[in-house]
N, C-alpha and C. Protein backbone atom coordinates (compact mmCIF):
# COMPACT_ATOMS: atom_id res chain seq x y z
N UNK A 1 -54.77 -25.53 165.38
CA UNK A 1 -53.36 -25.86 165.61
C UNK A 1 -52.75 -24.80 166.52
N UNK A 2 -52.24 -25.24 167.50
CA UNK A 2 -51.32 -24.64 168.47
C UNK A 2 -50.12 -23.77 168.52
N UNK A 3 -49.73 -23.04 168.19
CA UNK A 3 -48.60 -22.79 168.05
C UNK A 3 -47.71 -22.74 169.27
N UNK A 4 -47.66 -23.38 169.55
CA UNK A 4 -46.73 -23.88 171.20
C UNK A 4 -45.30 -24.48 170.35
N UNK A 5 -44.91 -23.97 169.92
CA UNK A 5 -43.18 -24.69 169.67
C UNK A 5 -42.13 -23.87 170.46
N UNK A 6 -41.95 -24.22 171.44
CA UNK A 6 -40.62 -23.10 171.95
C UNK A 6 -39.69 -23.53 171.65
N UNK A 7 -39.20 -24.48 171.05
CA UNK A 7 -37.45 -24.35 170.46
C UNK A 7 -37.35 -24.17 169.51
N UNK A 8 -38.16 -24.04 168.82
CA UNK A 8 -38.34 -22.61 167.35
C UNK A 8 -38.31 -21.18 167.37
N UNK A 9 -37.85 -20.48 166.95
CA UNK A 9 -38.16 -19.52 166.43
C UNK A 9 -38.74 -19.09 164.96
N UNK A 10 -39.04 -17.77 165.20
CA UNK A 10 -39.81 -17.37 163.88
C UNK A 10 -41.12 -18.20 163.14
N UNK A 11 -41.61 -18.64 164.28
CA UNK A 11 -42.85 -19.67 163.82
C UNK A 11 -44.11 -18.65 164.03
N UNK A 12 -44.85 -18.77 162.70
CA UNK A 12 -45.87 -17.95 162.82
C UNK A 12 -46.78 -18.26 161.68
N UNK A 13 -48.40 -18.53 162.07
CA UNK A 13 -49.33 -18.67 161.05
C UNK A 13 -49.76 -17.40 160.21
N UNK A 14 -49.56 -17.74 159.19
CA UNK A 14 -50.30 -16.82 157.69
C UNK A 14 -51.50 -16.59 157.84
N UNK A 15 -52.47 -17.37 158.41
CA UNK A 15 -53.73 -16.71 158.31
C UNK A 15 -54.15 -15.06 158.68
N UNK A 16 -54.97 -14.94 158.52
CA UNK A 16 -55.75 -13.59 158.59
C UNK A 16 -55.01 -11.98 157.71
N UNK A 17 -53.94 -12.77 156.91
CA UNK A 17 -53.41 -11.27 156.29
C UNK A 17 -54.83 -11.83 154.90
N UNK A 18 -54.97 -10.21 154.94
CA UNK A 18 -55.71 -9.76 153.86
C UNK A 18 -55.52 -9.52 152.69
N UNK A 19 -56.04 -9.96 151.94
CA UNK A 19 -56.26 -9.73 150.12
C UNK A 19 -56.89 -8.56 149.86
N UNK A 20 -56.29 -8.12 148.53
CA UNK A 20 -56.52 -6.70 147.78
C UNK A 20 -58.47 -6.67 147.92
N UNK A 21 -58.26 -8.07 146.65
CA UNK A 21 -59.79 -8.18 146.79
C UNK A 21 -60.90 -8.38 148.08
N UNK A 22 -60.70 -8.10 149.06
CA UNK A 22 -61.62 -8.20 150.34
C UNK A 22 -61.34 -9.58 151.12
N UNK A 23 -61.00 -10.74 150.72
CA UNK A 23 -60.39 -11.44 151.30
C UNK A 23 -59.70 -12.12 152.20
N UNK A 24 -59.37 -13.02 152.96
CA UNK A 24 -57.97 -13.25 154.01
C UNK A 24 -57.62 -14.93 153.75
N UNK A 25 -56.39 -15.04 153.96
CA UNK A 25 -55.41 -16.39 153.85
C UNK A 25 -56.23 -16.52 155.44
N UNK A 26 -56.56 -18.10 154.95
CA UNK A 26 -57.23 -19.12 156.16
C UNK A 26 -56.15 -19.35 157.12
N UNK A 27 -56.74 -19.39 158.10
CA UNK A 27 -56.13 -19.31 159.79
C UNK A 27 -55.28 -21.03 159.18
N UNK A 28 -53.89 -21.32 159.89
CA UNK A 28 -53.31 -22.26 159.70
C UNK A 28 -53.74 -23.37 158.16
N UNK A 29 -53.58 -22.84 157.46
CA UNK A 29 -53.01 -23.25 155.74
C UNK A 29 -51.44 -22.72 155.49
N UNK A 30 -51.57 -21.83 156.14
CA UNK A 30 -49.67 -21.84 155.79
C UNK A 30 -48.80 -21.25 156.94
N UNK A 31 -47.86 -22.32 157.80
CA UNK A 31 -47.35 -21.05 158.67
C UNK A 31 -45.61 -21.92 158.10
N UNK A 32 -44.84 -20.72 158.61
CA UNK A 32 -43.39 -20.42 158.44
C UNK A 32 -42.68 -21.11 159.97
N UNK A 33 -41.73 -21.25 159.56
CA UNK A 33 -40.60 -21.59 161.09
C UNK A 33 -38.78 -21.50 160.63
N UNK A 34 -38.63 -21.67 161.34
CA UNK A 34 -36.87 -22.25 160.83
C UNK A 34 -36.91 -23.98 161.23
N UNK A 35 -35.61 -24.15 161.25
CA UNK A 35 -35.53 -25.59 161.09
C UNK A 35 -36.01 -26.28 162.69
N UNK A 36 -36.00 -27.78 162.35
CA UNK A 36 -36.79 -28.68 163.54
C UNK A 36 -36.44 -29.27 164.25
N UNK A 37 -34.63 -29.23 163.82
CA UNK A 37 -34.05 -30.48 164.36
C UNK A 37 -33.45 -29.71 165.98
N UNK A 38 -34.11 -28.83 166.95
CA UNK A 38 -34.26 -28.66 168.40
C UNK A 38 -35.43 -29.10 168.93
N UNK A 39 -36.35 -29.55 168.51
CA UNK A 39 -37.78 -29.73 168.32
C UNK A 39 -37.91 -30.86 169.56
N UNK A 40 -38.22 -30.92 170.94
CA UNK A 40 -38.05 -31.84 171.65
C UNK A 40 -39.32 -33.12 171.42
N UNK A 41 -39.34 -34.39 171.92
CA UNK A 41 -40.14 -34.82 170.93
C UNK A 41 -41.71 -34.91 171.36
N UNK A 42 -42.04 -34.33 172.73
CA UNK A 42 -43.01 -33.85 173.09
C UNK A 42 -43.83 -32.55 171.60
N UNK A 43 -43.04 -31.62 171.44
CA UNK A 43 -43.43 -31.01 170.53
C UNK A 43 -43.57 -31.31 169.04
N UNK A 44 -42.53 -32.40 169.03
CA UNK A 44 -42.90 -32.99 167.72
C UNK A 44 -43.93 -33.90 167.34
N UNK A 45 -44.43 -34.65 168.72
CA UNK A 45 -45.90 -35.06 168.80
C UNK A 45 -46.69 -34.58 168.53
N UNK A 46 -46.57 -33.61 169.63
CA UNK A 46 -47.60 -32.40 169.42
C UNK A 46 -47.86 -31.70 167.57
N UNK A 47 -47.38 -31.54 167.43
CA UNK A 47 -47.19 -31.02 165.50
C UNK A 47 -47.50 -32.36 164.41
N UNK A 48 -47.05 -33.32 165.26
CA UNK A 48 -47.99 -34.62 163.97
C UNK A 48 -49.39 -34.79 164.14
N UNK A 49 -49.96 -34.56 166.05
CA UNK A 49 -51.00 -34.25 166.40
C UNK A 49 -51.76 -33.09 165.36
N UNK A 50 -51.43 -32.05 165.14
CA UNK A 50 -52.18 -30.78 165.01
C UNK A 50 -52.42 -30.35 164.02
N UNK A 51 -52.85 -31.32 163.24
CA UNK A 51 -53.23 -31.02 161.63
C UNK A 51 -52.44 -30.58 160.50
N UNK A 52 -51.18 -30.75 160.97
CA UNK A 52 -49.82 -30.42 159.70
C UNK A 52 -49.75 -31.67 158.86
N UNK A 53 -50.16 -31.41 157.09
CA UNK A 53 -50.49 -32.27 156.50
C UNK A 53 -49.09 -32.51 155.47
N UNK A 54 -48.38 -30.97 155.57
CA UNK A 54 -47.14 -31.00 154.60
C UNK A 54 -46.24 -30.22 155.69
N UNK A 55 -44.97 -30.85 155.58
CA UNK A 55 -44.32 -30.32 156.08
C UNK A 55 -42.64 -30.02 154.81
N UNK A 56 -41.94 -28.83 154.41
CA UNK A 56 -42.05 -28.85 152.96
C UNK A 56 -40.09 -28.14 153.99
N UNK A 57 -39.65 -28.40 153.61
CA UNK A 57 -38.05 -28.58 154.06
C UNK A 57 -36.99 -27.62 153.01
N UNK A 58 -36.42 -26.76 152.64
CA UNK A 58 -35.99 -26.02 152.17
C UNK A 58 -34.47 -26.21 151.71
N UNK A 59 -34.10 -27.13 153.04
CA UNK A 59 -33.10 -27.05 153.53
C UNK A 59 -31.89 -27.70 151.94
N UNK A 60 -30.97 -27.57 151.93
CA UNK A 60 -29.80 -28.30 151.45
C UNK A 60 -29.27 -29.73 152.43
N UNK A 61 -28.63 -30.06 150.98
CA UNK A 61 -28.91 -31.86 151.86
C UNK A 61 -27.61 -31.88 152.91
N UNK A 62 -26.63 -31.03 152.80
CA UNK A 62 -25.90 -31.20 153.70
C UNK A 62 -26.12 -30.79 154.94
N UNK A 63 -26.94 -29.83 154.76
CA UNK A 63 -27.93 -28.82 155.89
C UNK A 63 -28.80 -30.42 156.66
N UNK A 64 -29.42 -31.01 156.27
CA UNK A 64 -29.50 -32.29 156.47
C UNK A 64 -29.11 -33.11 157.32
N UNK A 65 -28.02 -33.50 156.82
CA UNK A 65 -26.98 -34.34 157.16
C UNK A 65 -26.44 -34.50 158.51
N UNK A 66 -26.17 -32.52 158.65
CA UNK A 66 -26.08 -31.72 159.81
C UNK A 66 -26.93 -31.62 161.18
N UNK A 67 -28.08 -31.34 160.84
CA UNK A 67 -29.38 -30.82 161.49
C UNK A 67 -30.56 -31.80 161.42
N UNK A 68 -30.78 -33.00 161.14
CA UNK A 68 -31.25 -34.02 160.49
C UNK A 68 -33.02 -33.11 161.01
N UNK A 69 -33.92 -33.17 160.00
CA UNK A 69 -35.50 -33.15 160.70
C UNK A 69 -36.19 -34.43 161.38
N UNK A 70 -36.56 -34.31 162.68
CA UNK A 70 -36.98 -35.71 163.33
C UNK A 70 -38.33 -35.58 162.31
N UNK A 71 -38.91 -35.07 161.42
CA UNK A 71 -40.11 -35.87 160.41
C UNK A 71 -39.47 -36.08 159.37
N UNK A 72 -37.94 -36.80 159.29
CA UNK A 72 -37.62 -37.17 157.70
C UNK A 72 -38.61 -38.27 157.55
N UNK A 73 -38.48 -38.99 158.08
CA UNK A 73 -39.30 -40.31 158.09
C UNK A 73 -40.73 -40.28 157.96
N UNK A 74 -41.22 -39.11 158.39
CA UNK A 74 -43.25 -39.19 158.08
C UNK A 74 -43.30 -38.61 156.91
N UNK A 75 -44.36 -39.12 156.08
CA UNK A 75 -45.08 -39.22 154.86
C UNK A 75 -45.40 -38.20 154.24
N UNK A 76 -45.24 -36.82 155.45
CA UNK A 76 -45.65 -35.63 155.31
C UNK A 76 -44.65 -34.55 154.90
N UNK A 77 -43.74 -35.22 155.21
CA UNK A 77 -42.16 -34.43 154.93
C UNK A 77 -41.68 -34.32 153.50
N UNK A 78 -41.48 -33.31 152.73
CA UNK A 78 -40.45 -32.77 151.83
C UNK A 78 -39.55 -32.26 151.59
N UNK A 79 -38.77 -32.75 151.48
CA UNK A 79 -37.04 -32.24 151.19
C UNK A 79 -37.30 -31.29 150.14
N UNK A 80 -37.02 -29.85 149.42
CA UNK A 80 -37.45 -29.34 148.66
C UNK A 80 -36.44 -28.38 148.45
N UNK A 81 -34.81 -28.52 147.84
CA UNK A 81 -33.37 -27.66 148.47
C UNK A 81 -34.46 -26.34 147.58
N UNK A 82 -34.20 -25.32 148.24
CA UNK A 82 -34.51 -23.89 147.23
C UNK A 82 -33.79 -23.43 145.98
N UNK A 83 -32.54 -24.00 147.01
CA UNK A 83 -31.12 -23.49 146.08
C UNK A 83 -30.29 -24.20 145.23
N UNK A 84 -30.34 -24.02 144.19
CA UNK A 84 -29.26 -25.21 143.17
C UNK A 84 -27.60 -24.94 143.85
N UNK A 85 -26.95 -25.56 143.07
CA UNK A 85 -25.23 -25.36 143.07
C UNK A 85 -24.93 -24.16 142.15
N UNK A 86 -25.65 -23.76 141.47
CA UNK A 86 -25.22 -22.70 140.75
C UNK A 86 -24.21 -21.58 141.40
N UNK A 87 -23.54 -21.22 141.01
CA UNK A 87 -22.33 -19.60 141.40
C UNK A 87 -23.08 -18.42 141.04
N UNK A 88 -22.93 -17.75 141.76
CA UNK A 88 -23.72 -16.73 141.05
C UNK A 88 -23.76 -15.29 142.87
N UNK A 89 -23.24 -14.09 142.02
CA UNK A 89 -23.15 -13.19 143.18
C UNK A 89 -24.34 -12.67 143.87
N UNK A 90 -24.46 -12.88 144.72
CA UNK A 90 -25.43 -12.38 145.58
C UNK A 90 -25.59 -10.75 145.59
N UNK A 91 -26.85 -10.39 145.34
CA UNK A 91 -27.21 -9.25 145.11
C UNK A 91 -27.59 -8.32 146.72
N UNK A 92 -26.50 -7.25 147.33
CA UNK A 92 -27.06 -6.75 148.36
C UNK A 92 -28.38 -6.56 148.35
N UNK A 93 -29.10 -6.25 149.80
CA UNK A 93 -30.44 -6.10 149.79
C UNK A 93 -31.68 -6.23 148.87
N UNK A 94 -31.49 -7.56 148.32
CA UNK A 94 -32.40 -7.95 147.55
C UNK A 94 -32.18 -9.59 147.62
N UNK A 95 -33.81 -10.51 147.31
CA UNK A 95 -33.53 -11.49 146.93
C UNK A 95 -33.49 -11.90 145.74
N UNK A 96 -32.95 -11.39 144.43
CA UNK A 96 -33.23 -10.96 143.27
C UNK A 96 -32.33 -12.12 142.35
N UNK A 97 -30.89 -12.47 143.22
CA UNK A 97 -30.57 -13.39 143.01
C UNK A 97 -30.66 -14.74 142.33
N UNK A 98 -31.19 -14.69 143.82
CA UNK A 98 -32.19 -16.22 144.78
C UNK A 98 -32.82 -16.74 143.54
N UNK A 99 -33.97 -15.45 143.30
CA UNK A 99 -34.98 -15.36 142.10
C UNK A 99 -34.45 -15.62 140.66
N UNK A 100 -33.72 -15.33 140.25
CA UNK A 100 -32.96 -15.33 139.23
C UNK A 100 -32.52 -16.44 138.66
N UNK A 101 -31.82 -17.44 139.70
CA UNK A 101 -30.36 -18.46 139.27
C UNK A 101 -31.44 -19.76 140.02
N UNK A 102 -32.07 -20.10 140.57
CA UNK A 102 -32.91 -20.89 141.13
C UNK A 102 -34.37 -20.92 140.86
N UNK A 103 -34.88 -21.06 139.24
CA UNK A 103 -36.10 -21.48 139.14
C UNK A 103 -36.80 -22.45 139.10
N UNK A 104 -36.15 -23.61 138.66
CA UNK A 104 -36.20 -24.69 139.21
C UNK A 104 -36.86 -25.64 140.48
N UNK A 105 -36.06 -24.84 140.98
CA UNK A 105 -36.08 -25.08 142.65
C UNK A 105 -37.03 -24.59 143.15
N UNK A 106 -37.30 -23.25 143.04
CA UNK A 106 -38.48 -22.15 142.86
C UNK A 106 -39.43 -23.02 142.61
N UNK A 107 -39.99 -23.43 142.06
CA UNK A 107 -40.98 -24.14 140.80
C UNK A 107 -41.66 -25.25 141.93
N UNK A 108 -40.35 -26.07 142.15
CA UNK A 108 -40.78 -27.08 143.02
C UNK A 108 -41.26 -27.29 144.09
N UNK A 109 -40.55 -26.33 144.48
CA UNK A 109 -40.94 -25.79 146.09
C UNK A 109 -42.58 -25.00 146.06
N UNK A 110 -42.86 -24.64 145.44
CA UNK A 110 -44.12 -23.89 144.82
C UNK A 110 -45.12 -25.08 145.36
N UNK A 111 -45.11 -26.03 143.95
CA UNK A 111 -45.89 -26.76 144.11
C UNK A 111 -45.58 -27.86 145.29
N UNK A 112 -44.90 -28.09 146.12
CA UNK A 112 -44.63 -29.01 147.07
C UNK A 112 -46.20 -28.65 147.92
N UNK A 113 -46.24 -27.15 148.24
CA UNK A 113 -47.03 -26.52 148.95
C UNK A 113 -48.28 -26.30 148.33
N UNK A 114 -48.57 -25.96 146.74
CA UNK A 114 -49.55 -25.86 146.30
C UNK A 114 -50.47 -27.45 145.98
N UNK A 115 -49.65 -28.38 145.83
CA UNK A 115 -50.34 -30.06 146.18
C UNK A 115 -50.51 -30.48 146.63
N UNK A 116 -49.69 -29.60 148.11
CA UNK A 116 -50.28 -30.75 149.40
C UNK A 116 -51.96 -31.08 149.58
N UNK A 117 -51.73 -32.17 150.48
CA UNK A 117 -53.69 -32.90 151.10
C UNK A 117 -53.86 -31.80 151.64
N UNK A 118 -55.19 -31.81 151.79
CA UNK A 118 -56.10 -30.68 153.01
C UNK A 118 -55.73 -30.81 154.59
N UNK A 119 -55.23 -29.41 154.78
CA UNK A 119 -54.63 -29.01 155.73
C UNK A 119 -53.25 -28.37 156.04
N UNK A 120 -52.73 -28.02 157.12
CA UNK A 120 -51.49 -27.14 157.33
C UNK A 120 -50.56 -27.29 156.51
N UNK A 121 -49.67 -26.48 155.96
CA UNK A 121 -48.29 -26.74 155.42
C UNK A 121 -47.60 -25.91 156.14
N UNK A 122 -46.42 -26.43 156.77
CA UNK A 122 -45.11 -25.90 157.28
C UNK A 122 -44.02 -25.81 155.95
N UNK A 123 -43.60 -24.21 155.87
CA UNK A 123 -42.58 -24.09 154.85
C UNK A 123 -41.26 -23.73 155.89
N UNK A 124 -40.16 -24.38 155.90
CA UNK A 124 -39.05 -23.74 156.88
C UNK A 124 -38.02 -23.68 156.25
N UNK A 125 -36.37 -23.02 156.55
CA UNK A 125 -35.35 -23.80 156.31
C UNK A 125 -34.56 -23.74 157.04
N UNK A 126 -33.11 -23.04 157.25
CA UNK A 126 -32.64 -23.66 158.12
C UNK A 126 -33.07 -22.46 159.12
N UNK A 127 -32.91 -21.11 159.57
CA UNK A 127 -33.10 -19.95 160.30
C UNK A 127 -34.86 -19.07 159.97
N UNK A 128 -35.50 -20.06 158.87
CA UNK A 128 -37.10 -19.20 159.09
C UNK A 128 -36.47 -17.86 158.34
N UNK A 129 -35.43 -17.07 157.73
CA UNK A 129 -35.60 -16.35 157.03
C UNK A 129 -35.41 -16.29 155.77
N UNK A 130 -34.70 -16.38 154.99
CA UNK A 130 -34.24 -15.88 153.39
C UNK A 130 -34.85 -16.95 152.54
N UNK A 131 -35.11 -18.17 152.61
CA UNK A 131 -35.58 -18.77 151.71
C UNK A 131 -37.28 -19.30 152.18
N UNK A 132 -37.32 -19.57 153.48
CA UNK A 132 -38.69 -19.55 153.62
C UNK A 132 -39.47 -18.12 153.45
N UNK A 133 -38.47 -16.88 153.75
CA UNK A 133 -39.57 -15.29 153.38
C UNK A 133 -39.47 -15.55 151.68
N UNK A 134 -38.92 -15.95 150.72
CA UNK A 134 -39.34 -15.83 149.61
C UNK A 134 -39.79 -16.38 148.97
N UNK A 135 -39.94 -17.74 149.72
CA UNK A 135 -41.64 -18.87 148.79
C UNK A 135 -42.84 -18.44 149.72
N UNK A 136 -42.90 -17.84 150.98
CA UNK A 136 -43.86 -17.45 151.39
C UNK A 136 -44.17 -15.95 151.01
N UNK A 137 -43.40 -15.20 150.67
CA UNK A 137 -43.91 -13.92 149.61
C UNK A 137 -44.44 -14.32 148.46
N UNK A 138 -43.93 -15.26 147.74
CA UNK A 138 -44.21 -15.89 146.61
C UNK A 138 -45.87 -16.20 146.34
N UNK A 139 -45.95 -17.22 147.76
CA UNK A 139 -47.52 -17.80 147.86
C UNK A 139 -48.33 -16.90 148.45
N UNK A 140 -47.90 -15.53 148.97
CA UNK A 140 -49.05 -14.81 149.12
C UNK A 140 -49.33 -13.75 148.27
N UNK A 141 -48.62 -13.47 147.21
CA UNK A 141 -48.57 -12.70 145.56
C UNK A 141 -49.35 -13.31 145.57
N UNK A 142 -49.38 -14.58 145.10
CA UNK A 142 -50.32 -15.52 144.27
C UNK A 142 -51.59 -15.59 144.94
N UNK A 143 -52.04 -15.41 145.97
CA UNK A 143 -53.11 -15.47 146.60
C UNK A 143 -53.62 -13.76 146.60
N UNK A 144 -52.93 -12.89 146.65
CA UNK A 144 -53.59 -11.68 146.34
C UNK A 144 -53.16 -10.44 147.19
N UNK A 145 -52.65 -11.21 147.98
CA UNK A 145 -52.16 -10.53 149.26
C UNK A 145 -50.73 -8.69 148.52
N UNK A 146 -51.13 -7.75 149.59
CA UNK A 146 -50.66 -6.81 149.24
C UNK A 146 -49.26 -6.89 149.23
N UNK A 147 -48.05 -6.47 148.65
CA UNK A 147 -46.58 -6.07 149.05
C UNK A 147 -46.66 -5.87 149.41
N UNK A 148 -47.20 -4.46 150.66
CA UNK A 148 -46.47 -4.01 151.81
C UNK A 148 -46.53 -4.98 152.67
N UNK A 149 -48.32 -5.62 152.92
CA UNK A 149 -48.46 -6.42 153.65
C UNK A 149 -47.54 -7.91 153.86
N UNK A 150 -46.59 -7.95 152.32
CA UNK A 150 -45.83 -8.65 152.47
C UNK A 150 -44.88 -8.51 153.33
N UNK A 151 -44.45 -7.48 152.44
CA UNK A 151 -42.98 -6.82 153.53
C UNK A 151 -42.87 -7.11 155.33
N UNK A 152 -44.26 -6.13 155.33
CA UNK A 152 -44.44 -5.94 157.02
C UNK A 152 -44.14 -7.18 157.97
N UNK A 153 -44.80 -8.74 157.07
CA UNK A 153 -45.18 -9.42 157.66
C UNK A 153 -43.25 -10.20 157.62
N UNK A 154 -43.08 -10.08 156.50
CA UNK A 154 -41.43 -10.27 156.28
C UNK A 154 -40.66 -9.75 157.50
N UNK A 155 -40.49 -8.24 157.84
CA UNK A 155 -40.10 -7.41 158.93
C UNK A 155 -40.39 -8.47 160.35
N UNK A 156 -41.43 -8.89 160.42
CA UNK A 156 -41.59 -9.92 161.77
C UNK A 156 -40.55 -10.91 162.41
N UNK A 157 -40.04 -11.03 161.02
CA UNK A 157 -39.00 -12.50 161.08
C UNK A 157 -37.82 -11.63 162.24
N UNK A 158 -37.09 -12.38 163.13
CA UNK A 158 -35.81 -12.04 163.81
C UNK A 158 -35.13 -11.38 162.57
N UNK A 159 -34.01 -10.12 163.01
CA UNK A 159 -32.77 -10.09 162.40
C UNK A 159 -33.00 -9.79 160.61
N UNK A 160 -33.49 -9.68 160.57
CA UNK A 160 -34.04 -9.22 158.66
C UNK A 160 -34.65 -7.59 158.73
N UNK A 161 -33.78 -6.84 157.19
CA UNK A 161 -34.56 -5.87 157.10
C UNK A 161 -35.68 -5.82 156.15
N UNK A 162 -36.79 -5.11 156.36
CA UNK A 162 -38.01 -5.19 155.41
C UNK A 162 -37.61 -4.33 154.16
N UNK A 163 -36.40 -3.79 154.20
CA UNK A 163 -35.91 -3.34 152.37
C UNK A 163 -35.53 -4.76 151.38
N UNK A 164 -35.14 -5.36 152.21
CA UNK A 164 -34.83 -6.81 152.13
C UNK A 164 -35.88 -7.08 150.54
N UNK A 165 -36.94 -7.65 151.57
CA UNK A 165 -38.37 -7.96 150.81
C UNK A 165 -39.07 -6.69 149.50
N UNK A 166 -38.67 -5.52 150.20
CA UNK A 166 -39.56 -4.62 149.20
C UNK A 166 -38.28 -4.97 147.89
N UNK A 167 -37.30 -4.28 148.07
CA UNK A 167 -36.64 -4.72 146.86
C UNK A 167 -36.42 -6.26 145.82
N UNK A 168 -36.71 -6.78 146.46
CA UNK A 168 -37.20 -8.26 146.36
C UNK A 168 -38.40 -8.03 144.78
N UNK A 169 -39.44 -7.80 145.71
CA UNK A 169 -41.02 -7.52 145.09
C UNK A 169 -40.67 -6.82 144.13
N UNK A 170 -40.03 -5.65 144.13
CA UNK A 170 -39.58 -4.81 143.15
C UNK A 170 -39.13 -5.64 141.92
N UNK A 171 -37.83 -6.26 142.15
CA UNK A 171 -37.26 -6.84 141.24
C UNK A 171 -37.93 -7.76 140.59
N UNK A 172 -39.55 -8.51 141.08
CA UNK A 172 -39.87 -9.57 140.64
C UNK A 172 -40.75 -8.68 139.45
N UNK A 173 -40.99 -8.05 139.83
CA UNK A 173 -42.53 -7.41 139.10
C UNK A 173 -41.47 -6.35 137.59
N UNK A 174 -40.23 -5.99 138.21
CA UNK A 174 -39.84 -5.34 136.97
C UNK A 174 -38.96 -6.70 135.45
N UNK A 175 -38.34 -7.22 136.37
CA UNK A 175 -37.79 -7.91 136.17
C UNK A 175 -38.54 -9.05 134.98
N UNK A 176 -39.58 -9.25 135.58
CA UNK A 176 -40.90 -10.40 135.29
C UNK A 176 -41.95 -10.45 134.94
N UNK A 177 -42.18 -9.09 135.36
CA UNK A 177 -44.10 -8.64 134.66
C UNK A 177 -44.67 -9.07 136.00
N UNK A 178 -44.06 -9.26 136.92
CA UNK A 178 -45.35 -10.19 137.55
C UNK A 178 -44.73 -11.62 138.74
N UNK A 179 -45.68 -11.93 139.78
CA UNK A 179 -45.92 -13.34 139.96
C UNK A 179 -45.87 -14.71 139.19
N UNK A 180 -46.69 -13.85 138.49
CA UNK A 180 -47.52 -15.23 137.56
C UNK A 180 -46.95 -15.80 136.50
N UNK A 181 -46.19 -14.24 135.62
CA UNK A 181 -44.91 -14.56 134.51
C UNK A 181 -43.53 -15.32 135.35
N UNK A 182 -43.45 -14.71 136.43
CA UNK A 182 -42.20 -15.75 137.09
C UNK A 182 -42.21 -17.23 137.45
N UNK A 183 -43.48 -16.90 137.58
CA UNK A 183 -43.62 -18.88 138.11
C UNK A 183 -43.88 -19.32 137.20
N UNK A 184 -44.47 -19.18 136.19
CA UNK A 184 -44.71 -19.53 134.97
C UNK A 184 -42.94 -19.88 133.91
N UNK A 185 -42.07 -18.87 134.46
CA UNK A 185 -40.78 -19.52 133.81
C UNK A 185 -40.34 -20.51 135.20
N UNK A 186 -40.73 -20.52 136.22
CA UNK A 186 -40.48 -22.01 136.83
C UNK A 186 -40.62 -23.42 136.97
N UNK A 187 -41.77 -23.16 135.64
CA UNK A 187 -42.60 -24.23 135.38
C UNK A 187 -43.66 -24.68 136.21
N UNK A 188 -44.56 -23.38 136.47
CA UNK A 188 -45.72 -23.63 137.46
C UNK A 188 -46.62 -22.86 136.62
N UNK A 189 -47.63 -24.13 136.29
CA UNK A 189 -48.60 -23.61 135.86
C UNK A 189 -50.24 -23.11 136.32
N UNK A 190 -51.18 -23.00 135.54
CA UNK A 190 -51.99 -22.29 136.07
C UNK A 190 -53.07 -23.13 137.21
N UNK A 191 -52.90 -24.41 136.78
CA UNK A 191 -53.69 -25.63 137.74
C UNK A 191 -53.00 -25.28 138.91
N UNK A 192 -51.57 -25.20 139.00
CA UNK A 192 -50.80 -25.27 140.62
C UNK A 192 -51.37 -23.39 140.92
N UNK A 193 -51.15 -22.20 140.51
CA UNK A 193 -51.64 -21.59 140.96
C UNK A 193 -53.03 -21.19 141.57
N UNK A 194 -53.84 -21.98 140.81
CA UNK A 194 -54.80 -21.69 140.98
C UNK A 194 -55.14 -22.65 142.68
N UNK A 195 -54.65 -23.98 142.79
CA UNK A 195 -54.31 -24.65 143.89
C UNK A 195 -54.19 -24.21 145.04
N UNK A 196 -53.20 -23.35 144.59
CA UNK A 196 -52.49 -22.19 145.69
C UNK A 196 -53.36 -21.19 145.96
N UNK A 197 -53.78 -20.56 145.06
CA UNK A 197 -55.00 -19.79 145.94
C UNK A 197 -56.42 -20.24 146.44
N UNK A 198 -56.60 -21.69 146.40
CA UNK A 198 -57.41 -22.43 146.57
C UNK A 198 -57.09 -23.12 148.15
N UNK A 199 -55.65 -23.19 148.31
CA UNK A 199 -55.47 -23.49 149.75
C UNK A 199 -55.22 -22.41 150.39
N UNK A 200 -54.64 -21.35 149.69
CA UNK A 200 -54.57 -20.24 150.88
C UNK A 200 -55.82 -19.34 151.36
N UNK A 201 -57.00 -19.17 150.93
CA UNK A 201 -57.90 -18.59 150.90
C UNK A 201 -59.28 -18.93 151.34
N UNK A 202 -59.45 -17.93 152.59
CA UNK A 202 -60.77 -18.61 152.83
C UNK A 202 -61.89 -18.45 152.01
């Protein structure tokens, strides 16, 4: 798969970051973007062409409404909001929040990506940062992948700081015990994790 999208930003494949255990996340099984709806439809050919089997939408429905995705309509597309309606104050430099008041959503979004068919998943939402960096930190915990290496790869995104993410990680692991205890209160169990490191991993 190509990564030729120029009216995207922040599009970038997951493969080749490395696992604790000796390891690496397979070349195009998971890459990140922001939203699609600039996507001219040459390129959006091109991307139904190129082995994207899930394409997993983050977005809020009014975000939607707004910005419509030209793949609402293919088979491959998931609407998946991250975020409930809940109130709730946003925690400076952390997504701890996010994590907190949205497990649910969390949960779902998890497995949207951990069930897809064989082949690519696109996770986006609307700008490629705050909610796609924290189901894609999420799915590479679960696959084995280091925090920093999280962070760093977090730091890539436009316009984001990488304290952002470390405090993030922080909060999940004190907060939670863990990955595995958090998704586990999202209602993701060990079949979908195990999924997940079954698609992310070569």
């Amino acid at each position: 798969m190509i990564l030729d999208w120029p009216d995207c930003t922040n599009v970038r494949d997951l493969g080749g970051l490395a696992t604790t255990d000796g390891r690496r996340v397979r070349p195009e099984a998971l890459l990140r973007s922001d939203g699609h709806h600039k996507l001219t439809a040459d390129t959006v050919a091109a991307i139904r062409a190129g082995g994207v089997r899930r394409i997993v939408d983050l977005r809020w429905a009014h975000e939607n409404a707004r910005w419509p995705s030209p793949f609402a309509a293919d088979p491959f597309y998931l609407n998946v909001p991250l975020l409930g309606d809940a109130d709730y104050e946003i925690v400076p430099d952390s997504y701890s929040a996010l994590l907190d008041h949205n497990r649910p959503q969390v949960g779902a979004a998890f497995r949207a990506v951990a069930e897809a068919p064989p082949g690519g998943v696109v996770v986006h939402c609307h700008e490629g940062k705050d909610r796609t960096g924290v189901l894609v930190a999420l799915l590479l915990l679960v696959a084995g992948v280091a925090e920093d290496d999280i962070a760093d790869d977090y730091a890539l995104t436009a316009d984001v700081q990488r304290i952002l993410m470390v405090n993030t990680l922080d909060h999940l692991r004190q907060a939670y015990g863990g990955v595995a205890k958090y998704l586990a209160d999202c209602g993701v169990d060990g079949a979908a994790l195990a999924a997940a490191r079954s698609r992310l991993l070569e």
